[in-house]
C-alpha atoms as a PDB file:
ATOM      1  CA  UNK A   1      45.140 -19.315  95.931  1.00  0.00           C
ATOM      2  CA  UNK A   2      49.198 -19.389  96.400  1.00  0.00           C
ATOM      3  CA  UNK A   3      49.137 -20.399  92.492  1.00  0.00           C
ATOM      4  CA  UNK A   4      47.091 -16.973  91.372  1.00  0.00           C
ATOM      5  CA  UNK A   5      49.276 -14.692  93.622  1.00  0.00           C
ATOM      6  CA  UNK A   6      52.227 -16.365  91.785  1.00  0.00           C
ATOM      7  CA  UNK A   7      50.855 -16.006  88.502  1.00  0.00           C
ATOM      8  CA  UNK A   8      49.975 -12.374  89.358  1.00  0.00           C
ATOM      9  CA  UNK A   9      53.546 -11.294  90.782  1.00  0.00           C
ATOM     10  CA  UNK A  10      54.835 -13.045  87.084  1.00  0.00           C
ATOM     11  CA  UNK A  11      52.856 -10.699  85.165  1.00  0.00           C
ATOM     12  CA  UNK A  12      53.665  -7.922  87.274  1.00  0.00           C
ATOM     13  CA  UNK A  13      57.215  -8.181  86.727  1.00  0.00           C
ATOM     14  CA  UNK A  14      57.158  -8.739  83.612  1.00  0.00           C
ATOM     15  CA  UNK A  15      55.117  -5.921  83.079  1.00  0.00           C
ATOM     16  CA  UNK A  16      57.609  -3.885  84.259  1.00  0.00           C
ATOM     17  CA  UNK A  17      60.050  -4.878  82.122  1.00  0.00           C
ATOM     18  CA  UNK A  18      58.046  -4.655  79.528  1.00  0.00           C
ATOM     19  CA  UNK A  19      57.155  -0.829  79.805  1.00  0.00           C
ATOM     20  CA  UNK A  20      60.809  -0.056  79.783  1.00  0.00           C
ATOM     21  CA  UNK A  21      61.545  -2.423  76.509  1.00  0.00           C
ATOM     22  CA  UNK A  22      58.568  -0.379  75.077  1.00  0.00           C
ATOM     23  CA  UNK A  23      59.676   3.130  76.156  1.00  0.00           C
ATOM     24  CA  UNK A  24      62.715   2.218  75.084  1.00  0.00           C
ATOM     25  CA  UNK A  25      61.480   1.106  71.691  1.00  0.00           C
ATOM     26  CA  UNK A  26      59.544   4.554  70.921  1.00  0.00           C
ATOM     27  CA  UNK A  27      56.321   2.681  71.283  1.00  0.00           C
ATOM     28  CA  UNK A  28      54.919   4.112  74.264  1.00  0.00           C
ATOM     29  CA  UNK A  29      55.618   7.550  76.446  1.00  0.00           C
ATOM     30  CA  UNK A  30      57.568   8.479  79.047  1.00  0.00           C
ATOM     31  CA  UNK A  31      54.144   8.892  81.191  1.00  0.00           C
ATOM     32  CA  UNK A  32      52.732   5.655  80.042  1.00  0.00           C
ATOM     33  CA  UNK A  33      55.682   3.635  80.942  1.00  0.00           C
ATOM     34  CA  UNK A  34      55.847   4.972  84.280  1.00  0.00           C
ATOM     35  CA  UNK A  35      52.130   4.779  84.903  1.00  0.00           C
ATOM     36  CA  UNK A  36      52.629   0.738  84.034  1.00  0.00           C
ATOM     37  CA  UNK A  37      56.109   0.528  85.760  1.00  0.00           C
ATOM     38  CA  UNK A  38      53.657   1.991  89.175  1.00  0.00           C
ATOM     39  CA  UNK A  39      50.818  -0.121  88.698  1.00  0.00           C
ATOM     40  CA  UNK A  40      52.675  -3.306  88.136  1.00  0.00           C
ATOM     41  CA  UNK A  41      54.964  -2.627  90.657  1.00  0.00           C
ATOM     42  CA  UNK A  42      52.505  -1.784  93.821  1.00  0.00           C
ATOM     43  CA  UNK A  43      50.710  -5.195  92.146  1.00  0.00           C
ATOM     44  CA  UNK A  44      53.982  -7.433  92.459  1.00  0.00           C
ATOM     45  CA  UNK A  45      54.754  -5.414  96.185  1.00  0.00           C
ATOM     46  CA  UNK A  46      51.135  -6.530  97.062  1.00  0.00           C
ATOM     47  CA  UNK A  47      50.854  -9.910  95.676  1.00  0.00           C
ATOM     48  CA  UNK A  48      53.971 -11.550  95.916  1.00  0.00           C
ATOM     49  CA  UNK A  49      54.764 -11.153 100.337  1.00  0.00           C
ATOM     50  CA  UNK A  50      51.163 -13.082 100.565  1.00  0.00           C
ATOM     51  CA  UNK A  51      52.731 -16.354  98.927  1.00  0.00           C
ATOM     52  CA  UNK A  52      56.348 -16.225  99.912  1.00  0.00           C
ATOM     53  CA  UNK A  53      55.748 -15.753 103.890  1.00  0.00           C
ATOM     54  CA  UNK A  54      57.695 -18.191 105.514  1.00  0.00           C
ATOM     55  CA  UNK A  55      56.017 -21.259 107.052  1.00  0.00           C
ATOM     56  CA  UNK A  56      55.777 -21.623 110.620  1.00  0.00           C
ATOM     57  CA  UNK A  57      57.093 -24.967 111.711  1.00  0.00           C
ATOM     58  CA  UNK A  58      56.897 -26.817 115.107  1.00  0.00           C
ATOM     59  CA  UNK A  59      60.030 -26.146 116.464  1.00  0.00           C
ATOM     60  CA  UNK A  60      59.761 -22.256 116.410  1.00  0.00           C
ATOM     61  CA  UNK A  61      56.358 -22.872 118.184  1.00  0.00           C
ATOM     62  CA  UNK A  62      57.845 -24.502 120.976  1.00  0.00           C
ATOM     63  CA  UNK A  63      60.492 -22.314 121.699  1.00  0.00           C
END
């Protein structure tokens, strides 16, 4: 599971970049890139806490 929220927070980002290197480029619109830039980026904001929370380890239980 961790290994497809990683592999979807990778494509996220680098979808992001990539609708700015393609705006920037001419091949795609202003409203296209920003549409991508949005999706990809509530994607990355969604995927990417759910495999980087912190593990809980004995200690802090104790305490």
């Amino acid at each position: 599971m961790k290994l497809n929220l990683k592999i979807i927070s990778l494509v996220a980002l680098l979808a992001i970049v990539a609708s700015g290197v393609l705006f920037f480029r001419g091949a795609v619109s202003q409203e296209v890139m920003k549409a991508i830039a949005l999706i990809a980026t509530i994607a990355w904001f969604i995927a990417t806490p759910m495999w980087m929370g912190r593990e809980q380890s004995s200690s802090q239980s104790e305490a």
